[in-house]
PDB file of N, CA and C in Angstrom:
ATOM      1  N   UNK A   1       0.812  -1.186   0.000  1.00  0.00           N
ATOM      2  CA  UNK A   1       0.000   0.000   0.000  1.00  0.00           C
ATOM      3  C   UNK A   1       0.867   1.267   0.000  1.00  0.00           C
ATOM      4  N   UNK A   2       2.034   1.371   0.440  1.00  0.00           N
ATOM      5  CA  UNK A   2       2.916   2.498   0.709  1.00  0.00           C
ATOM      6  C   UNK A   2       3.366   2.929  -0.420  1.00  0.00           C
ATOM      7  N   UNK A   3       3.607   1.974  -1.244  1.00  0.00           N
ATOM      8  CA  UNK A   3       3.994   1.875  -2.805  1.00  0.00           C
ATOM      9  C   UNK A   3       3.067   2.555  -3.316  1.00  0.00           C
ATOM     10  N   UNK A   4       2.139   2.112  -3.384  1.00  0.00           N
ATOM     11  CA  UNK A   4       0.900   2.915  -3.994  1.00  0.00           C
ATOM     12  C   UNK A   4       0.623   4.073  -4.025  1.00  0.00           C
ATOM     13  N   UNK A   5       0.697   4.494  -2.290  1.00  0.00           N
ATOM     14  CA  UNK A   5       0.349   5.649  -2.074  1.00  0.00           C
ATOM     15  C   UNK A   5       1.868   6.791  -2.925  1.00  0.00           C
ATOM     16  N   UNK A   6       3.032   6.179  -2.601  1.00  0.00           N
ATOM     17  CA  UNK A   6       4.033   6.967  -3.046  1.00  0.00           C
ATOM     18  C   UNK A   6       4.158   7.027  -4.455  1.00  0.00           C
ATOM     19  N   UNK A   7       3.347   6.114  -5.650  1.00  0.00           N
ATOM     20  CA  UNK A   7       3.098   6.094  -6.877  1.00  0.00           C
ATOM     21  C   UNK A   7       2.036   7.512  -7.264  1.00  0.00           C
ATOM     22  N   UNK A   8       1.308   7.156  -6.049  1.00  0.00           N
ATOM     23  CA  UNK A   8      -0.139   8.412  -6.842  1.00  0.00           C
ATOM     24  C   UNK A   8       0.160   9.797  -6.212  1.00  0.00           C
ATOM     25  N   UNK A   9       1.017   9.929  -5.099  1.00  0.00           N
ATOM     26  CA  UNK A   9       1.626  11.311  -4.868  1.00  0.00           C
ATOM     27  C   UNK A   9       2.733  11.702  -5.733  1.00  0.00           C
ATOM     28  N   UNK A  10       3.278  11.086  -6.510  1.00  0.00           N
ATOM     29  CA  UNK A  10       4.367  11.079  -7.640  1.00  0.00           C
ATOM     30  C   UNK A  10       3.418  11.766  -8.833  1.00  0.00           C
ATOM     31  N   UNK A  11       2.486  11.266  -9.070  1.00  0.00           N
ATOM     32  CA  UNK A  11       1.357  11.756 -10.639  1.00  0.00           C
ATOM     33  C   UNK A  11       0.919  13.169  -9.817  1.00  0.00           C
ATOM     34  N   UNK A  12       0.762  13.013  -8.650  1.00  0.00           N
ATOM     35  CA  UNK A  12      -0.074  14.487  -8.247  1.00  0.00           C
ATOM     36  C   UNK A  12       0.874  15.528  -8.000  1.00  0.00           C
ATOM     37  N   UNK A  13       2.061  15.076  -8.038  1.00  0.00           N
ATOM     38  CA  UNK A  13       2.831  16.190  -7.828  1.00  0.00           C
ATOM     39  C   UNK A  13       3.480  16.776  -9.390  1.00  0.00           C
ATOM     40  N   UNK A  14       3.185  15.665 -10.286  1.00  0.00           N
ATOM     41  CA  UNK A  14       3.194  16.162 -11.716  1.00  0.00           C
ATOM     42  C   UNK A  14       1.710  17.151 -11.953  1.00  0.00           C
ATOM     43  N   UNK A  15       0.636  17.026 -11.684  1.00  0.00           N
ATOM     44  CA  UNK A  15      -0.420  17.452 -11.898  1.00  0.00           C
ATOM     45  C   UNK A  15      -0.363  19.068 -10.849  1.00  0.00           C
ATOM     46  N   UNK A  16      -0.352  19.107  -9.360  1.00  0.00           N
ATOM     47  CA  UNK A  16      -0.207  20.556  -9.139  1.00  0.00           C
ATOM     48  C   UNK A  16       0.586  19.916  -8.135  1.00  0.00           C
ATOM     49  N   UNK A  17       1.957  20.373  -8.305  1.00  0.00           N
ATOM     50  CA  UNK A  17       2.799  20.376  -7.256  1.00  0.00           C
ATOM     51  C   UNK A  17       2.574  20.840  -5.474  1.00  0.00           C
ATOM     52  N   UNK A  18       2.283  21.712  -5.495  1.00  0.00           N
ATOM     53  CA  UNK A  18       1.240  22.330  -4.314  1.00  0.00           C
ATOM     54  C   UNK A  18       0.718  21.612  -3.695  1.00  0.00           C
ATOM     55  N   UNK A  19      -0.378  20.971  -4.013  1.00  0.00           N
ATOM     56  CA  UNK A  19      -0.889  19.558  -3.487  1.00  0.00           C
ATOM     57  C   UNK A  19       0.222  18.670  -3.060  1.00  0.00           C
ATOM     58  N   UNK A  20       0.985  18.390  -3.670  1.00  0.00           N
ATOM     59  CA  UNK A  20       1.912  17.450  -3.273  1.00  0.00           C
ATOM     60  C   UNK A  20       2.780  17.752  -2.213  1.00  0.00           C
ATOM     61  N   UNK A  21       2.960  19.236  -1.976  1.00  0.00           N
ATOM     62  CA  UNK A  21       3.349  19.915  -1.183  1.00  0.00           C
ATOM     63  C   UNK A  21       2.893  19.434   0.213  1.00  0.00           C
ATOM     64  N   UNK A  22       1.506  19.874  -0.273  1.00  0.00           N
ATOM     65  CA  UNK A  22       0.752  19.999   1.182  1.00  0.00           C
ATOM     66  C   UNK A  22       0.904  18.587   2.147  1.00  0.00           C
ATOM     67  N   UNK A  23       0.351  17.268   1.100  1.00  0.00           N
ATOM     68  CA  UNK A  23       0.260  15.981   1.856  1.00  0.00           C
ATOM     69  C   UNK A  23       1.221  15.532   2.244  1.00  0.00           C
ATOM     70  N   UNK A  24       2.733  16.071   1.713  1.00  0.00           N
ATOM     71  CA  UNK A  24       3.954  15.707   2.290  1.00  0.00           C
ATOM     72  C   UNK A  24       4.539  16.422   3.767  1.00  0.00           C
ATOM     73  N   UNK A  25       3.789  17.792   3.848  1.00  0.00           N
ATOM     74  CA  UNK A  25       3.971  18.211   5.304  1.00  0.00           C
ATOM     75  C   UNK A  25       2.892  17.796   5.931  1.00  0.00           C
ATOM     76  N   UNK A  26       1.503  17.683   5.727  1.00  0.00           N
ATOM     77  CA  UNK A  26       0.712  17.333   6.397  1.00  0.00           C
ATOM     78  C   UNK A  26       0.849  15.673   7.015  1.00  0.00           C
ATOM     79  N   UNK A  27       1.087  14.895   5.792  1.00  0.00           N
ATOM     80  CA  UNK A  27       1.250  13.196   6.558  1.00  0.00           C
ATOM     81  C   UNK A  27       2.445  12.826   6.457  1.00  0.00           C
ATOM     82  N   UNK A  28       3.390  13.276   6.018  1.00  0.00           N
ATOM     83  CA  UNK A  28       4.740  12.754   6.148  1.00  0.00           C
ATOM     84  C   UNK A  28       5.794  13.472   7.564  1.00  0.00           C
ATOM     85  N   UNK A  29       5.955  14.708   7.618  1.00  0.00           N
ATOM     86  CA  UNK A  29       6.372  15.482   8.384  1.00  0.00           C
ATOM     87  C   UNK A  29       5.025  15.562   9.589  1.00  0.00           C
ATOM     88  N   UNK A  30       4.178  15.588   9.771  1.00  0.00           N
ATOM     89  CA  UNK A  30       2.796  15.840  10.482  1.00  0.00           C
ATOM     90  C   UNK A  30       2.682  16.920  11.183  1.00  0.00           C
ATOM     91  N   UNK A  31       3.159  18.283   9.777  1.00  0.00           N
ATOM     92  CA  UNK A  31       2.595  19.389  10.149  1.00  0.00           C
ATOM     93  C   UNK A  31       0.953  19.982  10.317  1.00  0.00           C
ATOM     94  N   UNK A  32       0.542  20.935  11.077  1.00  0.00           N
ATOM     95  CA  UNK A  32      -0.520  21.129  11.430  1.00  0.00           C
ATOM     96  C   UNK A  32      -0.955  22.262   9.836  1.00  0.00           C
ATOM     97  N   UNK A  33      -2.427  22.766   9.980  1.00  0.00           N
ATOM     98  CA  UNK A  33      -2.511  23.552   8.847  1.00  0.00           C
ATOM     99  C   UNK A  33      -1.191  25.036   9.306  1.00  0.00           C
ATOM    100  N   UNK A  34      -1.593  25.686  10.325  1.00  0.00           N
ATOM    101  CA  UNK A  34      -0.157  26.810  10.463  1.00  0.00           C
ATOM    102  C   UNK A  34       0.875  26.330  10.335  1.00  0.00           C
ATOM    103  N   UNK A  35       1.622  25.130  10.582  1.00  0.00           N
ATOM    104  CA  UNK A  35       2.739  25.116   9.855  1.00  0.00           C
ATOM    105  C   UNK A  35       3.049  24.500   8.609  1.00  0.00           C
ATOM    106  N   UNK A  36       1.869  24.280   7.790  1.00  0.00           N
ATOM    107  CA  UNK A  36       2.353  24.005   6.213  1.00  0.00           C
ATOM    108  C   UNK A  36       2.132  24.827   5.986  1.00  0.00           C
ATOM    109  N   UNK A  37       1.527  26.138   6.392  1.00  0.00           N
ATOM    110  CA  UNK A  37       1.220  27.382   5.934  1.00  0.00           C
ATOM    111  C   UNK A  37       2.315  28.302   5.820  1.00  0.00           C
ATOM    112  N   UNK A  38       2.896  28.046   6.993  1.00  0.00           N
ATOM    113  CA  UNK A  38       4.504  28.672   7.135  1.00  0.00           C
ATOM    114  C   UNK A  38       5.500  27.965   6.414  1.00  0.00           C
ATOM    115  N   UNK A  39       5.664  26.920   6.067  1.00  0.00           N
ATOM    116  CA  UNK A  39       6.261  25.938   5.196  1.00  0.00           C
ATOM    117  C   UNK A  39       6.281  26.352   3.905  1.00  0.00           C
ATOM    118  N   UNK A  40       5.143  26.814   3.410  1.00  0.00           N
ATOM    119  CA  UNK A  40       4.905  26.587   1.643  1.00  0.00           C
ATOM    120  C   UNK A  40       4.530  27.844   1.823  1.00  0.00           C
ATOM    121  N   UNK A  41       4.610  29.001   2.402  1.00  0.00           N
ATOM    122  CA  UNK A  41       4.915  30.463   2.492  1.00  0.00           C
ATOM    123  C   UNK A  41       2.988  30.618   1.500  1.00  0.00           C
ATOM    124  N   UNK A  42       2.216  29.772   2.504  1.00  0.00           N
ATOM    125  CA  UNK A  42       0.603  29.899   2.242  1.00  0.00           C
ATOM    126  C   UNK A  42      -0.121  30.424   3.128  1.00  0.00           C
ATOM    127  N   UNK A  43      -1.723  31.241   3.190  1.00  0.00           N
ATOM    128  CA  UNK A  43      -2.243  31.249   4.494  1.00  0.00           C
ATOM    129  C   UNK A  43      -3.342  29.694   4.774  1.00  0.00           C
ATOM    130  N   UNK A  44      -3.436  30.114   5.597  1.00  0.00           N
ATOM    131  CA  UNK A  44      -3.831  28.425   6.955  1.00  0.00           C
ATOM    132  C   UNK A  44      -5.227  27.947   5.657  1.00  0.00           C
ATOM    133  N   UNK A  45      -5.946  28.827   5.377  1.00  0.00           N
ATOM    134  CA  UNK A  45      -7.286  28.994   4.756  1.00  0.00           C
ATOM    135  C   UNK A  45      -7.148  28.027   3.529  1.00  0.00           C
ATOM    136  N   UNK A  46      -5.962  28.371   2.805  1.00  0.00           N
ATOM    137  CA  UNK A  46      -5.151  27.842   1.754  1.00  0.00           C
ATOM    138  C   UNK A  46      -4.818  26.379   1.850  1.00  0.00           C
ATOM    139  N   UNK A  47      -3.855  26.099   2.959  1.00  0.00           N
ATOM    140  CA  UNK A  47      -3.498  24.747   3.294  1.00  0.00           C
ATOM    141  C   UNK A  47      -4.647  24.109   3.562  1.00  0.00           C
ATOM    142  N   UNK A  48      -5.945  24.597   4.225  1.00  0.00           N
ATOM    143  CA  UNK A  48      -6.812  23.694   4.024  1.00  0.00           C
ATOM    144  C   UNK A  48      -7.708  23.171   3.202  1.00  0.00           C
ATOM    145  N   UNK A  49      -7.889  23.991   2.106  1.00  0.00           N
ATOM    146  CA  UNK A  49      -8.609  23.772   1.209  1.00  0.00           C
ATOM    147  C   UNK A  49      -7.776  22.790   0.025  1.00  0.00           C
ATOM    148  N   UNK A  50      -6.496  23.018  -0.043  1.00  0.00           N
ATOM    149  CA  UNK A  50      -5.682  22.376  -0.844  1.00  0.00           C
ATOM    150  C   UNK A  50      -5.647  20.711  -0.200  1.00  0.00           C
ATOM    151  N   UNK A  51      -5.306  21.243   1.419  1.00  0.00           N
ATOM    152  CA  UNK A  51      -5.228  19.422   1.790  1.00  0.00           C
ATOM    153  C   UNK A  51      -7.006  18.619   1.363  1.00  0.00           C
ATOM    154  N   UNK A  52      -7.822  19.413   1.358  1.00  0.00           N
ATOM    155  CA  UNK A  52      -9.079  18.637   1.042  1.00  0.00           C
ATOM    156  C   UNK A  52      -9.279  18.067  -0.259  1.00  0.00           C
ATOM    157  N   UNK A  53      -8.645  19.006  -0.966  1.00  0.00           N
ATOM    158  CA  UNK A  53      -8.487  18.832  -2.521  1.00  0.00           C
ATOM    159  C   UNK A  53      -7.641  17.694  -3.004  1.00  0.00           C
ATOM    160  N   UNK A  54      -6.495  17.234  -2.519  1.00  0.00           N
ATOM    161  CA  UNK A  54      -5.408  16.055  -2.666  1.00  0.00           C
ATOM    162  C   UNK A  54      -6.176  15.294  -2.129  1.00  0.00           C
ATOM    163  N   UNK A  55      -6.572  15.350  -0.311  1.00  0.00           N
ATOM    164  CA  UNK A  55      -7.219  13.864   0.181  1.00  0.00           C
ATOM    165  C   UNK A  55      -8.511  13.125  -1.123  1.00  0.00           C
ATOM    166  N   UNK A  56      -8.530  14.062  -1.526  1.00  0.00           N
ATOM    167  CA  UNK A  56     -10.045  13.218  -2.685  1.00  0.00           C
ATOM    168  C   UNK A  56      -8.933  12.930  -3.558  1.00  0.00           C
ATOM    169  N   UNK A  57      -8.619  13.817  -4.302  1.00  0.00           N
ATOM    170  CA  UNK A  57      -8.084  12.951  -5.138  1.00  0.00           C
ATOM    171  C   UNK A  57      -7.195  11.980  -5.350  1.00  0.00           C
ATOM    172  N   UNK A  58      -6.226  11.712  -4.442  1.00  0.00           N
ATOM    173  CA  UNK A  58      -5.519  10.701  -3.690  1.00  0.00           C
ATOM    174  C   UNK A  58      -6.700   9.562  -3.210  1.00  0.00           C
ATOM    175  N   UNK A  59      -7.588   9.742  -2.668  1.00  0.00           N
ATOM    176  CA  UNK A  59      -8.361   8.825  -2.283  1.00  0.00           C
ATOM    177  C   UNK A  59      -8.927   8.315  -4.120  1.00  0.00           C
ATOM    178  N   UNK A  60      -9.481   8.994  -5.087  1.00  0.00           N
ATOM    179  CA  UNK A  60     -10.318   8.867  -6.273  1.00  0.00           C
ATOM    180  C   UNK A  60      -8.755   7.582  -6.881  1.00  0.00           C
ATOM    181  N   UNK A  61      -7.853   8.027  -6.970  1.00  0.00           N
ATOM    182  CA  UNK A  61      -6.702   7.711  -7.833  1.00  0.00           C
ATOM    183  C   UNK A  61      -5.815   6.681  -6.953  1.00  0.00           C
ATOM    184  N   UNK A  62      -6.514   6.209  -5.738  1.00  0.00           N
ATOM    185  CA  UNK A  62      -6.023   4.548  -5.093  1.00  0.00           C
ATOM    186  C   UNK A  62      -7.220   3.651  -5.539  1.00  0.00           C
ATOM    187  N   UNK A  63      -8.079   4.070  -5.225  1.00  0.00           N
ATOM    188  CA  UNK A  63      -9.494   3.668  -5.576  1.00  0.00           C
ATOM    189  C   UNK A  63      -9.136   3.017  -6.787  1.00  0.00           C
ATOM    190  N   UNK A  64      -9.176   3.618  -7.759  1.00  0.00           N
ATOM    191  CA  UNK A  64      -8.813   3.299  -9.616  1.00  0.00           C
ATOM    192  C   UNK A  64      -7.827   2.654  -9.563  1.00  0.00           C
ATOM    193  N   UNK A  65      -7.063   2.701  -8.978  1.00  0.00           N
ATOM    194  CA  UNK A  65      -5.648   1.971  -9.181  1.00  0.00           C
ATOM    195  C   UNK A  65      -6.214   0.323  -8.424  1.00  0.00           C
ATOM    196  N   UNK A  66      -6.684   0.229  -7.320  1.00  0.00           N
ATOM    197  CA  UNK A  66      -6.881  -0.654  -6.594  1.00  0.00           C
ATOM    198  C   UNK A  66      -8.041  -1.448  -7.704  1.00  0.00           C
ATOM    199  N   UNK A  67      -8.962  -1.134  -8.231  1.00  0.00           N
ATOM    200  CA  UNK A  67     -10.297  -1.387  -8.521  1.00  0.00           C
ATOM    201  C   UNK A  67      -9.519  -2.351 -10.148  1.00  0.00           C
ATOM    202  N   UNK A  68      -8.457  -1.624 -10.832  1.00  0.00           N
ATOM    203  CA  UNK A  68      -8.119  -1.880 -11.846  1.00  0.00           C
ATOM    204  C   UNK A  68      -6.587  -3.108 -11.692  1.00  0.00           C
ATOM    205  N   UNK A  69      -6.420  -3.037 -10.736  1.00  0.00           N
ATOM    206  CA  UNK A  69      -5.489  -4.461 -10.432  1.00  0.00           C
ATOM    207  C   UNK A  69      -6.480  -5.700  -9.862  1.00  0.00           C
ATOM    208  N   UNK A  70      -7.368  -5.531  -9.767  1.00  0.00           N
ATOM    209  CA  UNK A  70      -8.164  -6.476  -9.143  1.00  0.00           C
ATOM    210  C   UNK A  70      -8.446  -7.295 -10.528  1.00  0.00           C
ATOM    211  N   UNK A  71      -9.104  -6.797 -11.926  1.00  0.00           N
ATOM    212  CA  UNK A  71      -9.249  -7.399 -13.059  1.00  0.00           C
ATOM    213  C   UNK A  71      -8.153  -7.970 -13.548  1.00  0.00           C
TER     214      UNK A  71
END
């Protein structure tokens, strides 16, 4: 699963880097929203709307990946 997850944060960080930004301080480092905010020189408002935006699509793009190794 780690694989996975580090496969589809690899495409999303081709797609908006930012995002990729975010989920790497948020679940890797386990910064709070003020300090990825201070991190990626964003306000808090920002980091959260962005981390909501990756968790789906990170969630949409394991989903597909998972759903399509199963066939």
């Amino acid at each position: 699963m780690l694989l996975e997850i580090n496969d589809a944060l690899e495409r999303l960080a081709r797609i908006n880097p930012r995002l990729a930004y975010v989920v790497e301080c948020r679940f890797f480092a386990g910064f709070d929203d003020a300090e990825t905010a201070i991190a990626l020189g964003l306000t808090d408002r920002t980091v959260r709307r962005d981390w909501i935006k990756a968790r789906a699509w990170l969630s949409r793009e394991l989903d597909y990946h998972a759903a399509v190794s199963l066939t």
